[in-house]
Protein backbone atom coordinates (compact mmCIF):
# COMPACT_ATOMS: atom_id res chain seq x y z
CA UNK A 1 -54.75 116.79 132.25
CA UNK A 2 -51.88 115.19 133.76
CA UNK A 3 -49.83 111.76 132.45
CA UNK A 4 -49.03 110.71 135.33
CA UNK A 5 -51.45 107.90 136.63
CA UNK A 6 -51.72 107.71 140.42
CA UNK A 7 -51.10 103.75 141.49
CA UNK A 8 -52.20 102.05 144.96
CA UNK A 9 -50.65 99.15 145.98
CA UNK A 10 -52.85 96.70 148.35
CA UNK A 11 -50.68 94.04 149.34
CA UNK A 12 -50.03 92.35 152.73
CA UNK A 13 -46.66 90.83 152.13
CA UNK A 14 -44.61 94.00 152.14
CA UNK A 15 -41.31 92.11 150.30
CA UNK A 16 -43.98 91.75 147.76
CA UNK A 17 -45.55 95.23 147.94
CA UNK A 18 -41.39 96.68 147.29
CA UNK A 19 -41.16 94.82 144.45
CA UNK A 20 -44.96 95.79 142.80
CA UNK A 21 -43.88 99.32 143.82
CA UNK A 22 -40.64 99.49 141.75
CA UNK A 23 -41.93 97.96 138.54
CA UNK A 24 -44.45 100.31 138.68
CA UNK A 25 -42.83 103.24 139.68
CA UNK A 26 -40.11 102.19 137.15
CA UNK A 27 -42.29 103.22 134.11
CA UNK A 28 -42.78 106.75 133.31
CA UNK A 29 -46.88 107.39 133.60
CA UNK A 30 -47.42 105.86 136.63
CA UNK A 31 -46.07 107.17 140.44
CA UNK A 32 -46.98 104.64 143.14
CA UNK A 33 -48.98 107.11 146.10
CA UNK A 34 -48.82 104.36 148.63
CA UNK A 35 -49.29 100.48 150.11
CA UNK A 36 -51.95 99.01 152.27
CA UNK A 37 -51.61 95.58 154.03
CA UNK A 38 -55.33 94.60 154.67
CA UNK A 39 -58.61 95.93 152.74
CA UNK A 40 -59.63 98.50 155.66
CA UNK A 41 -56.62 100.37 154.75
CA UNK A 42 -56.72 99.77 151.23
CA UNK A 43 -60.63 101.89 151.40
CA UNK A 44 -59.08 104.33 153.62
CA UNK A 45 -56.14 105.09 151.04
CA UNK A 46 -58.33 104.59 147.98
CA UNK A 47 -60.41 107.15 149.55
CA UNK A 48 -57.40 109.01 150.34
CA UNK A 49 -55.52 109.47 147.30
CA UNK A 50 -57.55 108.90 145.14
CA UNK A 51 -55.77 106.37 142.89
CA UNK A 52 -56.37 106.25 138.92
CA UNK A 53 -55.40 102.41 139.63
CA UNK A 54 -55.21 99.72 142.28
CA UNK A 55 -52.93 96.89 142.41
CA UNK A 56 -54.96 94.68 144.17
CA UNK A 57 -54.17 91.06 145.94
CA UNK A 58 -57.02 89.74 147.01
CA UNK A 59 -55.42 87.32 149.72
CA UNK A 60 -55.25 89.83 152.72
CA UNK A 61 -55.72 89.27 156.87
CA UNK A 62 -57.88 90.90 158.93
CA UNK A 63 -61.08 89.12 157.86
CA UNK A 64 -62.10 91.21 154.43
CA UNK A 65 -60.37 89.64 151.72
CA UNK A 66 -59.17 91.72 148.34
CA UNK A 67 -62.67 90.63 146.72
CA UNK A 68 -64.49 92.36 149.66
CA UNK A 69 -62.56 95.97 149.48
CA UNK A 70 -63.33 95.55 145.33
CA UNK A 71 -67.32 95.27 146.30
CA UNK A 72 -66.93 98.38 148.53
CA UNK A 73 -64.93 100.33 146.29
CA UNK A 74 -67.55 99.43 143.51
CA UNK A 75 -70.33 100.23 146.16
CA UNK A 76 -68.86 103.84 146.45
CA UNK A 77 -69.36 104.59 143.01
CA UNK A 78 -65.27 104.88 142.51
CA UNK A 79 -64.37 104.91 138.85
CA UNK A 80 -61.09 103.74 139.56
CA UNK A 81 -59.76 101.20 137.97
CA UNK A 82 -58.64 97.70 139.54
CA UNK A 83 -56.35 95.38 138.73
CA UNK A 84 -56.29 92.14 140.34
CA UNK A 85 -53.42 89.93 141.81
CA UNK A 86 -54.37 86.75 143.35
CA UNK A 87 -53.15 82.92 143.52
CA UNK A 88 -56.52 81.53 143.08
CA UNK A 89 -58.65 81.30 139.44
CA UNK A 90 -61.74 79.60 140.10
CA UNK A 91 -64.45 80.03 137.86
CA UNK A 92 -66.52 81.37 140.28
CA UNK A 93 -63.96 83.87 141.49
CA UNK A 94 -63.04 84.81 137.70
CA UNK A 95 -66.68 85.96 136.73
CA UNK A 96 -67.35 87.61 140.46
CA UNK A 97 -64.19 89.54 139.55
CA UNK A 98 -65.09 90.41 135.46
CA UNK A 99 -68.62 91.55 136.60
CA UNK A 100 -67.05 94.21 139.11
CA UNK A 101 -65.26 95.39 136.28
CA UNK A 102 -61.21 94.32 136.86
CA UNK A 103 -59.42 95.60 134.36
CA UNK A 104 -57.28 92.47 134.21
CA UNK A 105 -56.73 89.59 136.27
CA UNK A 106 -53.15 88.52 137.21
CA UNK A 107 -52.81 84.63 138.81
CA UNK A 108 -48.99 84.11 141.15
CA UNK A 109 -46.99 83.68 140.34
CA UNK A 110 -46.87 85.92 137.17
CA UNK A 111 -43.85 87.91 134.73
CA UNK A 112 -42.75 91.33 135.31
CA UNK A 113 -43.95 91.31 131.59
CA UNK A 114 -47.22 90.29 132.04
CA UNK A 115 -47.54 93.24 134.52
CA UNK A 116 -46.32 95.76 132.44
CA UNK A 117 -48.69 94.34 129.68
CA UNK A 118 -51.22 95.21 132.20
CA UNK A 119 -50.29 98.20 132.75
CA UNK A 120 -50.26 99.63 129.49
CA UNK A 121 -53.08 98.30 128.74
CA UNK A 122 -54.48 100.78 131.46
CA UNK A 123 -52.83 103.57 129.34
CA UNK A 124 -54.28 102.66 126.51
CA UNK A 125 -57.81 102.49 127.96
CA UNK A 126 -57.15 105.53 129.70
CA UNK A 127 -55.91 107.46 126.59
CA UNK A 128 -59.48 106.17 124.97
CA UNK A 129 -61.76 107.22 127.70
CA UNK A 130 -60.33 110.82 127.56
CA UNK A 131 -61.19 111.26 124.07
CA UNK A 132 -64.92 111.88 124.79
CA UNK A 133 -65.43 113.76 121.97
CA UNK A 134 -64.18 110.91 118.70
CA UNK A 135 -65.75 109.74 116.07
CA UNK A 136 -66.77 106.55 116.05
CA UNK A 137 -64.14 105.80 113.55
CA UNK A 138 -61.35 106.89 115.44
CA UNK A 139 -62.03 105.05 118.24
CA UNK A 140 -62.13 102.04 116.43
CA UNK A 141 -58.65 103.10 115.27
CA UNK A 142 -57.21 103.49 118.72
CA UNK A 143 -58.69 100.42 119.45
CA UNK A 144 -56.92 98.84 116.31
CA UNK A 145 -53.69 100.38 117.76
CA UNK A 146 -53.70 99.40 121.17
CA UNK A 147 -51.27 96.63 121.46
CA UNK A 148 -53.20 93.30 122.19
CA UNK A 149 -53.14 91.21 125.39
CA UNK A 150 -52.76 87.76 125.13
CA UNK A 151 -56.21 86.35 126.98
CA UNK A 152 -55.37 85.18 130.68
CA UNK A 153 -56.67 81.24 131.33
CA UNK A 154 -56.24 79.46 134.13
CA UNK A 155 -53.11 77.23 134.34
CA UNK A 156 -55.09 73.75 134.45
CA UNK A 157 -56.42 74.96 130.99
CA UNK A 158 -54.78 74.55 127.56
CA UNK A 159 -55.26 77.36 125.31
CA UNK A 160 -55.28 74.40 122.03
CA UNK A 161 -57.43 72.62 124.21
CA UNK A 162 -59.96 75.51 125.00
CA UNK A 163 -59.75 76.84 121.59
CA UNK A 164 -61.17 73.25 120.47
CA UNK A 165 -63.88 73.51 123.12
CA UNK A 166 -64.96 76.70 121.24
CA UNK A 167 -65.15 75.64 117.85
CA UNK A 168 -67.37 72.18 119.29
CA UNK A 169 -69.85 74.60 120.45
CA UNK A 170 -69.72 76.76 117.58
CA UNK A 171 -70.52 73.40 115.64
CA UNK A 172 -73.26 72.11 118.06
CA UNK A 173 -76.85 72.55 116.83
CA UNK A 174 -78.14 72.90 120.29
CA UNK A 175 -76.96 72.85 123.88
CA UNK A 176 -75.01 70.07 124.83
CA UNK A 177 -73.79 68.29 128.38
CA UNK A 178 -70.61 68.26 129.56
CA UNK A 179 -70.37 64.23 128.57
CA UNK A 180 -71.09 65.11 125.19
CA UNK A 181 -68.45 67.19 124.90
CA UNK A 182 -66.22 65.24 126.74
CA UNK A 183 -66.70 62.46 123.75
CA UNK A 184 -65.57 64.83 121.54
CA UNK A 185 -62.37 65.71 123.31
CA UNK A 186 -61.73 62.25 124.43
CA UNK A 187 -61.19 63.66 128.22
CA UNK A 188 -63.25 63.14 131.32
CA UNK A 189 -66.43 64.96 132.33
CA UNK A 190 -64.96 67.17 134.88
CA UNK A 191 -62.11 68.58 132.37
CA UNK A 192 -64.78 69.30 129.68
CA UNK A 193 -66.61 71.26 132.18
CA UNK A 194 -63.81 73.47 133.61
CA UNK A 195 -63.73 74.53 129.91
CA UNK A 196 -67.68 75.21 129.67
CA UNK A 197 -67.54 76.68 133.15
CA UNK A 198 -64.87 79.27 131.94
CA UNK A 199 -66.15 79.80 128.55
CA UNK A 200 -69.75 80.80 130.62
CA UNK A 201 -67.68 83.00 132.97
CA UNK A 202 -66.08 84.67 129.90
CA UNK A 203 -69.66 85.16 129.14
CA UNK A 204 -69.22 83.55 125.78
CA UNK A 205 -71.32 80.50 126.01
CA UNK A 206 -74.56 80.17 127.97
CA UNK A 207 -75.67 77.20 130.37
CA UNK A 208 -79.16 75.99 130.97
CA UNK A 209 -80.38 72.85 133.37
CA UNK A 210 -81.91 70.23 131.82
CA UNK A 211 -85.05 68.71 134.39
CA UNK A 212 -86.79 66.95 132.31
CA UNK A 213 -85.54 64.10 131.65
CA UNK A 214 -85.49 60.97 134.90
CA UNK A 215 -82.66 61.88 137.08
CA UNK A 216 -80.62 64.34 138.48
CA UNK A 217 -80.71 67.73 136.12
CA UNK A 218 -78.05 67.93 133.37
CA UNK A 219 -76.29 71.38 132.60
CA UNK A 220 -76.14 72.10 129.11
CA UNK A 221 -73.83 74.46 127.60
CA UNK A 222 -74.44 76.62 124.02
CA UNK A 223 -72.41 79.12 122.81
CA UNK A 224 -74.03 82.56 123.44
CA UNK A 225 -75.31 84.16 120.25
CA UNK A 226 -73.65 87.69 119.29
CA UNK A 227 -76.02 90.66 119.16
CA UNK A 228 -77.33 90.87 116.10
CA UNK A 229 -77.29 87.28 115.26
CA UNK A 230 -80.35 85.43 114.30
């Protein structure tokens, strides 16, 4: 089986698309097999050539947006793998892109570095999903030696700041609302729940509405219990 990982580039801005194409093409398992400026072309290509990966902006004319060509490609049954480039990180377009199954998710404007981080991460998944036939110990050990990548947030989040958001609801004894949590941190009610809103699309905290109680319905975040936890 070959090394060399075949790479799709669907970007509209074609200064952009050059530059994508010779970082890529710049590292040694990866050959770039061609560019597409709006998401019809992008299916036709994928469909084409057969990509192992797409680089994929989801801000493209024409009417279909990046987003739109993922859901087809997913709707194909295409194994390939996606990773996506986009100036936008809502919540709600973070967890629509984790549960069709990006392999990362890259917010502009963004390091070379970070994209070559992505990148090998590909090659290390890759290199694991090969390996049909390990143990389960050794695949635990290439996961051990992968190298790690540092966990993407949004850039209105603090890391510190979200890291203290996890530990409140790992200290909770129930659900709480945003204002409760918002008491803790000493911040407002809408910055506490951009961090419960991405901790839920990270899928590791839970939210439930609260009706019954006089009022409008409160949401109520928890953290989400591991498997195998009581």
């Amino acid at each position: 089986m070959t090394d060399t990982f075949r790479v799709l580039i669907v970007e509209d801005d074609a200064v952009i698309a050059r530059v994508y194409s010779t970082l890529v093409g710049a590292m040694p398992s990866f050959t770039v097999v061609g560019t597409a400026r709006t998401a019809a072309d992008g299916l036709t290509k994928v469909r084409q050539s057969e990509p192992h990966l797409v680089l994929l902006d989801y801000g493209l004319p024409g009417g279909a947006s990046g987003v739109d060509l993922l859901r087809k490609i997913r709707s194909s049954g295409s194994r390939v793998e996606v990773l996506a480039i986009t100036a936008h990180s809502s919540t709600d377009l973070v967890r629509e892109s984790m549960r069709l199954g990006v392999l990362d998710y890259l917010v502009k404007p963004f390091s070379e570095e970070r994209l070559r981080q992505a990148l090998n991460q590909f090659i290390s998944i890759s290199a694991q999903v090969r390996a049909t036939a390990l143990a389960q110990k050794d695949v635990d050990r290439l996961r051990e030696s992968s190298a790690p990548v540092k966990q993407w947030i949004p850039r209105e989040l603090s890391g510190d700041r979200l890291e203290v958001v996890r530990d409140l609801l790992n200290q909770f004894d129930g659900p709480r609302s945003a204002e409760e949590v918002a008491e803790q941190l000493d911040s407002s009610r809408v910055t506490a729940r951009r961090y419960l809103e991405f901790l839920v699309s990270l899928r590791e905290a839970e939210v439930t509405v609260d009706a019954d109680k006089p009022g409008r319905p409160r949401k109520l975040y928890a953290i989400r219990p591991r498997p195998g936890s009581r």
